[in-house]
PDB file of N, CA and C in Angstrom:
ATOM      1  N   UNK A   1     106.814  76.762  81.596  1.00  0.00           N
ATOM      2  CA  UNK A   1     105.559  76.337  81.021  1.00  0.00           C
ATOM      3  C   UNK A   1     104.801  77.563  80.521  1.00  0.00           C
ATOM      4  N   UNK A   2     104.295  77.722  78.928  1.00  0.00           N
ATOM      5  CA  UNK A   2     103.093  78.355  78.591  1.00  0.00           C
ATOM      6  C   UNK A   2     102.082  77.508  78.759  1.00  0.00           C
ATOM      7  N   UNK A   3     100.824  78.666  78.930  1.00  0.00           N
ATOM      8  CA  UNK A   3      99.377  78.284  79.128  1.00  0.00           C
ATOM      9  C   UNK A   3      99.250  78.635  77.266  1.00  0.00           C
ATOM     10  N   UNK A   4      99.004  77.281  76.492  1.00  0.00           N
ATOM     11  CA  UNK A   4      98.952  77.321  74.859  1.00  0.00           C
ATOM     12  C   UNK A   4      97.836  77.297  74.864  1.00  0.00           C
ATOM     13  N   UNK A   5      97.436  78.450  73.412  1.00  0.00           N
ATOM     14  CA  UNK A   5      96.074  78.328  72.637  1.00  0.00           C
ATOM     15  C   UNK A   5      95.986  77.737  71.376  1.00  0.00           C
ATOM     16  N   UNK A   6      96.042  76.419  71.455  1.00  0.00           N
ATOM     17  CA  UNK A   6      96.724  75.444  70.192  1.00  0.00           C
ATOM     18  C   UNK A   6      95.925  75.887  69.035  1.00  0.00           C
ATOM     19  N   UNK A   7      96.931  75.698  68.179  1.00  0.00           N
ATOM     20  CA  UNK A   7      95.942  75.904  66.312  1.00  0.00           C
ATOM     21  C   UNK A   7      96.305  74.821  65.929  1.00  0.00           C
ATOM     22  N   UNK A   8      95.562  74.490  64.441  1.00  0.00           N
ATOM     23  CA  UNK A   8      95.973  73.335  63.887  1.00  0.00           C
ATOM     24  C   UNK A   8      97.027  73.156  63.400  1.00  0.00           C
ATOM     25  N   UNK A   9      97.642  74.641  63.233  1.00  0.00           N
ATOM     26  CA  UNK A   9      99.574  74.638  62.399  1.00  0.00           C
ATOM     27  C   UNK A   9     100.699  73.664  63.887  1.00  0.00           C
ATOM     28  N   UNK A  10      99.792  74.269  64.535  1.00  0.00           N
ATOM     29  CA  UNK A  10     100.871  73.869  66.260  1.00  0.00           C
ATOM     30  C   UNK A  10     100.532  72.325  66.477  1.00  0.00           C
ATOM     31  N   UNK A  11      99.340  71.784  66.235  1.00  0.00           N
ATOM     32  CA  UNK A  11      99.158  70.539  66.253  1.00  0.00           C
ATOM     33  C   UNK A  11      99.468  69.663  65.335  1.00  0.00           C
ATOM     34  N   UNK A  12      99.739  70.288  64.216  1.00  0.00           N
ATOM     35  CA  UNK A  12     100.742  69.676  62.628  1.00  0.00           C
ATOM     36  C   UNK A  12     101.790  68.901  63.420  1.00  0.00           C
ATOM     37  N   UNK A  13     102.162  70.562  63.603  1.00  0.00           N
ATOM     38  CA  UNK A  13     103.470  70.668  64.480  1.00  0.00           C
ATOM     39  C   UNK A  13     103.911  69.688  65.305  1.00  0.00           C
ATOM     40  N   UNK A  14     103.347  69.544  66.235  1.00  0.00           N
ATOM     41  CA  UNK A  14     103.683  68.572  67.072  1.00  0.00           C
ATOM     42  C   UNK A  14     103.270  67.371  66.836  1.00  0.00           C
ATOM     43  N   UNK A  15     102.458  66.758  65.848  1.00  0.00           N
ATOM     44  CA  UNK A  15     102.381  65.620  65.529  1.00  0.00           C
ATOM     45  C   UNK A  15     103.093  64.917  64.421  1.00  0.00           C
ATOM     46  N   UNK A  16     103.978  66.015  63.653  1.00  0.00           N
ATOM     47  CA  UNK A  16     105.331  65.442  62.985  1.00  0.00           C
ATOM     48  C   UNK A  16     106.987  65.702  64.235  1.00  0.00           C
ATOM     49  N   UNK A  17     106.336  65.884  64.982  1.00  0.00           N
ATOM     50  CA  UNK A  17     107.490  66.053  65.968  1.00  0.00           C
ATOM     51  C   UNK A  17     107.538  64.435  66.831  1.00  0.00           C
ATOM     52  N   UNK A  18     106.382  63.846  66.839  1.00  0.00           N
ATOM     53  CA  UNK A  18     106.072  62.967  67.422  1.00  0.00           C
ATOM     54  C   UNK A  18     105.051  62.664  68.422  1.00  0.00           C
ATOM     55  N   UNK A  19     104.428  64.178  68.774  1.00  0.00           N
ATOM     56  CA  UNK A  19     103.880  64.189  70.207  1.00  0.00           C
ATOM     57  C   UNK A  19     102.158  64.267  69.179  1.00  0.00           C
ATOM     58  N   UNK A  20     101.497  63.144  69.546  1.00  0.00           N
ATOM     59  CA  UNK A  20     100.127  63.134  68.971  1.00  0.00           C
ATOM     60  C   UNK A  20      99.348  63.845  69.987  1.00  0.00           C
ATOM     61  N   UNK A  21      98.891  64.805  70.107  1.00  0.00           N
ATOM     62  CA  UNK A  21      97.953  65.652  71.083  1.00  0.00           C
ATOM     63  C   UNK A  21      96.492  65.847  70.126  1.00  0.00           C
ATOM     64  N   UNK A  22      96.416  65.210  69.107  1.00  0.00           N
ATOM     65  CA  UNK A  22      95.045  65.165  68.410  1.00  0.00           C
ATOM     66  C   UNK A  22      93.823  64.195  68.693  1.00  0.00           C
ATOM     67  N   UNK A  23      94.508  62.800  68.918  1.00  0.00           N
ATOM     68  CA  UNK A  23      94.115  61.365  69.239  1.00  0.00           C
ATOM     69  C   UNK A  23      93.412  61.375  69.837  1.00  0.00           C
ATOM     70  N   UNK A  24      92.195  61.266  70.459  1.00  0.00           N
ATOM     71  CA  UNK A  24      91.658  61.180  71.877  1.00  0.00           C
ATOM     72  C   UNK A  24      92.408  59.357  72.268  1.00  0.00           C
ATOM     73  N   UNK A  25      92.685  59.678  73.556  1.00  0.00           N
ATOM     74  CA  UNK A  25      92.988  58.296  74.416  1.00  0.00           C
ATOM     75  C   UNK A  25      92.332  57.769  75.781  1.00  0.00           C
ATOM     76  N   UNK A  26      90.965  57.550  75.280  1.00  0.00           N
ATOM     77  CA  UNK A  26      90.356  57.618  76.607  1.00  0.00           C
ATOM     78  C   UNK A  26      91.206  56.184  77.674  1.00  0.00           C
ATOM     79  N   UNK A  27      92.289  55.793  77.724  1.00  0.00           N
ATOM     80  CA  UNK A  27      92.573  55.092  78.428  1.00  0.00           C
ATOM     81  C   UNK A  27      93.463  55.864  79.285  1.00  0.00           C
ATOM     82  N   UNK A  28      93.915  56.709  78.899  1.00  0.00           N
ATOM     83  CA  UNK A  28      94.278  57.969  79.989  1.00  0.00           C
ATOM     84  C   UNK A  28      93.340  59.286  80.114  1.00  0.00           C
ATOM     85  N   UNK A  29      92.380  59.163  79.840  1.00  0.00           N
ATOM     86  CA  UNK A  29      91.326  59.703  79.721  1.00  0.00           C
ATOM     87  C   UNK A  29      91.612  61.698  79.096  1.00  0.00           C
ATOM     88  N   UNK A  30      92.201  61.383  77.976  1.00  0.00           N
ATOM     89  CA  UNK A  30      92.469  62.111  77.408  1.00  0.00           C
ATOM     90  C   UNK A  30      91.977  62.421  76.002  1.00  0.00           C
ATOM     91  N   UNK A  31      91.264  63.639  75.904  1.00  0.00           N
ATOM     92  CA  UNK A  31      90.074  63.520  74.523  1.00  0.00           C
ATOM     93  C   UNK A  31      90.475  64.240  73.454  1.00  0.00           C
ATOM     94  N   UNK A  32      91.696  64.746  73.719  1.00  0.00           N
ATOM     95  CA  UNK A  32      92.417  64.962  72.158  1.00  0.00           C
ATOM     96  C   UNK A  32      92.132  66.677  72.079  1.00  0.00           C
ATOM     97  N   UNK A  33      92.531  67.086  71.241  1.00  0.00           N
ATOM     98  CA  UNK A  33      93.051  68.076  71.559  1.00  0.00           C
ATOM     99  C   UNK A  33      92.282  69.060  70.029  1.00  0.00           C
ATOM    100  N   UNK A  34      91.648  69.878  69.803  1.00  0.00           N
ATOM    101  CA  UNK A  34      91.526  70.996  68.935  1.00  0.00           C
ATOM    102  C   UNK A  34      91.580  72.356  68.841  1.00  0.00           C
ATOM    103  N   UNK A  35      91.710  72.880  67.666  1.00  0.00           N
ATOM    104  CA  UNK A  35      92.021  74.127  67.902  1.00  0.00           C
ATOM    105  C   UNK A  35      91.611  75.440  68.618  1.00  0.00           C
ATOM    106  N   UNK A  36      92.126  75.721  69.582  1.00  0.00           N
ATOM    107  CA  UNK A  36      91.626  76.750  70.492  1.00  0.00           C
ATOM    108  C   UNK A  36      91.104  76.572  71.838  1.00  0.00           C
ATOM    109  N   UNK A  37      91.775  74.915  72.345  1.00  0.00           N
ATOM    110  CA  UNK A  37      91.572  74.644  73.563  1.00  0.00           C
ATOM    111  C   UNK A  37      93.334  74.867  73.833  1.00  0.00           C
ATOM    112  N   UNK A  38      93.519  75.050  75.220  1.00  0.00           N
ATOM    113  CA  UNK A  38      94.304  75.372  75.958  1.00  0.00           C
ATOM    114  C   UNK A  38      95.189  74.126  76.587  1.00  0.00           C
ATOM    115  N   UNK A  39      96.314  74.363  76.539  1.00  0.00           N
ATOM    116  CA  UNK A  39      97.136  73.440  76.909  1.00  0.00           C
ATOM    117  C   UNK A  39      98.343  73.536  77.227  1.00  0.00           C
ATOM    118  N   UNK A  40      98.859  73.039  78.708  1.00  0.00           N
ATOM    119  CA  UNK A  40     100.371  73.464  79.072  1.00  0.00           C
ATOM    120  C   UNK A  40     101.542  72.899  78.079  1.00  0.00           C
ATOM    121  N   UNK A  41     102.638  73.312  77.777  1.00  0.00           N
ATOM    122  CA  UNK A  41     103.294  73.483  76.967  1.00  0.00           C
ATOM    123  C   UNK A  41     104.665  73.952  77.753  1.00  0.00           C
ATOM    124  N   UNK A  42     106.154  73.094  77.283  1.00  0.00           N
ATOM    125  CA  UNK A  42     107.280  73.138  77.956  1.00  0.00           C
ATOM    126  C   UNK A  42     107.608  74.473  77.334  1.00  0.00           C
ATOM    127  N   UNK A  43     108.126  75.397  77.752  1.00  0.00           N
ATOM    128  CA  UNK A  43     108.863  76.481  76.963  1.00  0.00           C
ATOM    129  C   UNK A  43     109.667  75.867  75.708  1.00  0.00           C
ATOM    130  N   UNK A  44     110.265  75.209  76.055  1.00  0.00           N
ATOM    131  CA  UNK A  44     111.373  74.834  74.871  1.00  0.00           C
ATOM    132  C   UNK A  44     110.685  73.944  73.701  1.00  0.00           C
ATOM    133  N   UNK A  45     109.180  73.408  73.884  1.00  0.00           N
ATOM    134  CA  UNK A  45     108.524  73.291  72.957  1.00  0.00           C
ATOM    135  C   UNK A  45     107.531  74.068  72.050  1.00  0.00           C
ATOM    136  N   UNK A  46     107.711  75.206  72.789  1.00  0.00           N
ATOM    137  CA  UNK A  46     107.059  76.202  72.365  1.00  0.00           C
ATOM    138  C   UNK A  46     108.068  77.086  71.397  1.00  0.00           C
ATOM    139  N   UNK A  47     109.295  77.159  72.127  1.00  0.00           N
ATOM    140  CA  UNK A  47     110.402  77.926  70.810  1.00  0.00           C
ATOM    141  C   UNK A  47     110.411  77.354  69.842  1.00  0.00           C
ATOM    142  N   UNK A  48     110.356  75.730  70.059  1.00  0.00           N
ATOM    143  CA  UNK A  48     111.005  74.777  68.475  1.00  0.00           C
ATOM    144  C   UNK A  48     109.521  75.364  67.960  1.00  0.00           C
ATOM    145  N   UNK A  49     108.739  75.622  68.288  1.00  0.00           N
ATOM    146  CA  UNK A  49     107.259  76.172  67.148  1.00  0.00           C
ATOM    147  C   UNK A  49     107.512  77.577  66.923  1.00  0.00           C
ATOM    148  N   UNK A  50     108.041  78.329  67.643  1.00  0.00           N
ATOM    149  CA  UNK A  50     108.129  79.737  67.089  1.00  0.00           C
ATOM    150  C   UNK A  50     109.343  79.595  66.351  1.00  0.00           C
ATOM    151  N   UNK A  51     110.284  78.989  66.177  1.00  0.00           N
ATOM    152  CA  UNK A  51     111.373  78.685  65.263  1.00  0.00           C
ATOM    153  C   UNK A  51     111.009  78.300  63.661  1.00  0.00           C
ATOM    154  N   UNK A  52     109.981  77.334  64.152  1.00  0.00           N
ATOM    155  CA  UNK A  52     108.969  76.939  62.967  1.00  0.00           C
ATOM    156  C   UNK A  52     107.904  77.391  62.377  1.00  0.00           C
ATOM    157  N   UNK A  53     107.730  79.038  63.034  1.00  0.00           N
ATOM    158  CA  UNK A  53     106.877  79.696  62.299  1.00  0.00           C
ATOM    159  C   UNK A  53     105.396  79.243  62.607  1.00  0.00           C
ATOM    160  N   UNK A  54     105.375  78.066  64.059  1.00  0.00           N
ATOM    161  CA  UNK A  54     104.095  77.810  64.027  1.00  0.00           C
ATOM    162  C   UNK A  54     103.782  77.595  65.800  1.00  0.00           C
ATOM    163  N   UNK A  55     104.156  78.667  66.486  1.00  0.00           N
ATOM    164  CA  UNK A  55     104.011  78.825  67.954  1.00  0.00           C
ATOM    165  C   UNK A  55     102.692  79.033  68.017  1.00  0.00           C
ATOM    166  N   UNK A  56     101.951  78.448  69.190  1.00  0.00           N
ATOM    167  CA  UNK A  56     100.307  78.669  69.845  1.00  0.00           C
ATOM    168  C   UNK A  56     100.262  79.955  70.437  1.00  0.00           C
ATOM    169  N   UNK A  57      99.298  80.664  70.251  1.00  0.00           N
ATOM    170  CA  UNK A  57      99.269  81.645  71.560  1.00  0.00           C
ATOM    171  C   UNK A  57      99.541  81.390  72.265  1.00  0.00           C
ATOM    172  N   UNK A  58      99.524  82.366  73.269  1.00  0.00           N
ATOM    173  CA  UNK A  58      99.723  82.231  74.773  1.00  0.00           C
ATOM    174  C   UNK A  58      98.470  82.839  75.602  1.00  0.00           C
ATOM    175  N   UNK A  59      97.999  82.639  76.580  1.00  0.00           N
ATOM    176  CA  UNK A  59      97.391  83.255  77.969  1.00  0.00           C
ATOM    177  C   UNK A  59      98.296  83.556  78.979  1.00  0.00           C
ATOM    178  N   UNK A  60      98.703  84.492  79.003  1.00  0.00           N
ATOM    179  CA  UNK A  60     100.278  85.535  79.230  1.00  0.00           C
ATOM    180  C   UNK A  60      99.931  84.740  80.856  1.00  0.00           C
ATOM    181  N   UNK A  61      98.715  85.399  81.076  1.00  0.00           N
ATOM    182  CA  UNK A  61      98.404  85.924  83.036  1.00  0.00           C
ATOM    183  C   UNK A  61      98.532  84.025  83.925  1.00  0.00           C
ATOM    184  N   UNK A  62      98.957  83.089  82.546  1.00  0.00           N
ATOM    185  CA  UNK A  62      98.599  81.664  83.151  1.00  0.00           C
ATOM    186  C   UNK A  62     100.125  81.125  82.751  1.00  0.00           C
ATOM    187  N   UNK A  63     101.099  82.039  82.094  1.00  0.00           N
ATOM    188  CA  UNK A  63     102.404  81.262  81.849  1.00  0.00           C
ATOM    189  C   UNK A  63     103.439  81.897  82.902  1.00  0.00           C
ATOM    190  N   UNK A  64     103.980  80.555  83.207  1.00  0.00           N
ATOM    191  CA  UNK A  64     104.591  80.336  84.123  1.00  0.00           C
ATOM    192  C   UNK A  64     105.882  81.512  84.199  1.00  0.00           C
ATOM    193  N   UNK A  65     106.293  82.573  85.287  1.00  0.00           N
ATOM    194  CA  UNK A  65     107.197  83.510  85.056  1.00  0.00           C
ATOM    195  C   UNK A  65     108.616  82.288  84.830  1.00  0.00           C
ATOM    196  N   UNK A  66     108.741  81.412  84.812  1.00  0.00           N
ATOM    197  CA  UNK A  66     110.422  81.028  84.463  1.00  0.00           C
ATOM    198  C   UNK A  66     110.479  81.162  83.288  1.00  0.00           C
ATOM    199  N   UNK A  67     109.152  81.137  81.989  1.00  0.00           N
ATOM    200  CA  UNK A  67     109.504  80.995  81.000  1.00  0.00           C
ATOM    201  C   UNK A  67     110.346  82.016  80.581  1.00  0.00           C
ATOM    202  N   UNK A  68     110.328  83.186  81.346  1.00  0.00           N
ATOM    203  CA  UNK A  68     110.758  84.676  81.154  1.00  0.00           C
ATOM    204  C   UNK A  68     112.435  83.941  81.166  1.00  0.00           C
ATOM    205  N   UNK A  69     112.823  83.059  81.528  1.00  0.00           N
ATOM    206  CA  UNK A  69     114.354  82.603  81.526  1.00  0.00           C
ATOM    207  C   UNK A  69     114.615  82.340  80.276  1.00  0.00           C
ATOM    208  N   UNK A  70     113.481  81.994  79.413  1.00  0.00           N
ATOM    209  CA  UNK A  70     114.287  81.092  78.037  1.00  0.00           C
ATOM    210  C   UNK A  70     113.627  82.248  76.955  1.00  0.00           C
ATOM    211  N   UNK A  71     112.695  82.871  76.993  1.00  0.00           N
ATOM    212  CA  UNK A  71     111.663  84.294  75.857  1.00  0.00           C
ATOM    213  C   UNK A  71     111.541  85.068  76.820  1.00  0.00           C
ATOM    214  N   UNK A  72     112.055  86.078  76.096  1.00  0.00           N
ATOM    215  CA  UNK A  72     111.617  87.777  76.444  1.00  0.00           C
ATOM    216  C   UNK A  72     110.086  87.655  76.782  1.00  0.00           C
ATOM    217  N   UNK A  73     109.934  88.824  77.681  1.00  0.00           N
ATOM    218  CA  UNK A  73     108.675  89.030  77.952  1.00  0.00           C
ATOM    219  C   UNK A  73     108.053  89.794  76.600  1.00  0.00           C
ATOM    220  N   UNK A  74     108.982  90.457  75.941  1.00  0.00           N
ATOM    221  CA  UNK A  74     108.466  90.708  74.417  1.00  0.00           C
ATOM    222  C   UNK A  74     107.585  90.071  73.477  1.00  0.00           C
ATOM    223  N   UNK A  75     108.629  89.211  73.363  1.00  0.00           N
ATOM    224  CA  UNK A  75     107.963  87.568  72.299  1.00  0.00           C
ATOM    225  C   UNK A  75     107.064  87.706  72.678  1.00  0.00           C
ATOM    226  N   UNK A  76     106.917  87.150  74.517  1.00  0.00           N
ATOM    227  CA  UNK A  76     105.545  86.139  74.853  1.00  0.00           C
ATOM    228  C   UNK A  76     104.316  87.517  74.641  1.00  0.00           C
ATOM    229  N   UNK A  77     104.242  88.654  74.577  1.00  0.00           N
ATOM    230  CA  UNK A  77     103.125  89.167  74.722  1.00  0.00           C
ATOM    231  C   UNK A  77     102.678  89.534  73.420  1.00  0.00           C
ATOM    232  N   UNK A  78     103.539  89.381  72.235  1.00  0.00           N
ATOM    233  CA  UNK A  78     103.564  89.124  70.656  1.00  0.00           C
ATOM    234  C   UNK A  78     102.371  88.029  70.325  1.00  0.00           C
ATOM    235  N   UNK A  79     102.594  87.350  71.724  1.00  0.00           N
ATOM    236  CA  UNK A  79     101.410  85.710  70.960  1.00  0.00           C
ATOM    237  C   UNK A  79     100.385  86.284  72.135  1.00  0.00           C
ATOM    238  N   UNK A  80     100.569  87.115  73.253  1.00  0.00           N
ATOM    239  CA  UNK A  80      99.333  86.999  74.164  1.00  0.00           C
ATOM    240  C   UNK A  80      97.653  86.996  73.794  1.00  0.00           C
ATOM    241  N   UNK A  81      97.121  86.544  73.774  1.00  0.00           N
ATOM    242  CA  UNK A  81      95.530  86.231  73.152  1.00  0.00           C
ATOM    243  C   UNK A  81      94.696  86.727  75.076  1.00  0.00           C
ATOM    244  N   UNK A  82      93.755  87.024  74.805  1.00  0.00           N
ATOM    245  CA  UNK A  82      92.954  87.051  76.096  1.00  0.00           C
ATOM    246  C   UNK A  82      91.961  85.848  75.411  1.00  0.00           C
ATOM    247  N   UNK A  83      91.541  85.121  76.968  1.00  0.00           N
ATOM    248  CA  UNK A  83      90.502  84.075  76.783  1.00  0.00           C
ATOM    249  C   UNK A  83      88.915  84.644  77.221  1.00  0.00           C
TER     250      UNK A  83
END
């Protein structure tokens, strides 16, 4: 898991991928998502966006060390943003 600093390219992103994180759904009480709020994120959904030229930051000190299994600690500090 990254700790994501979503943009609107990453929320494109994932809403032609299928995953609507824009919507608010207050029936899961979920208020949707804009750019530059924070949000956990599977590693391997985070590559298919850096593949695509449209990966979120990261908040390095909040992502999970396994991600270090699937991205270099390189990459991830390439996107590190401080909050």
């Amino acid at each position: 898991m990254v700790c994501a600093i979503v943009t609107d390219a990453f929320l494109q992103f994932s809403l032609e991928q299928g995953n609507d994180l824009v919507t608010p759904r207050p029936e899961y009480q979920f208020p949707g998502l804009i750019a530059g709020d924070q949000w956990c994120l599977c590693i391997n959904r985070w590559v298919e966006a850096l593949n695509a030229d449209c990966a979120p930051y990261i908040k390095l000190e909040s992502t999970h060390i396994k991600a270090l299994e699937t991205v270099s600690l390189n990459i991830l500090k390439k996107f590190a943003r401080e909050i």
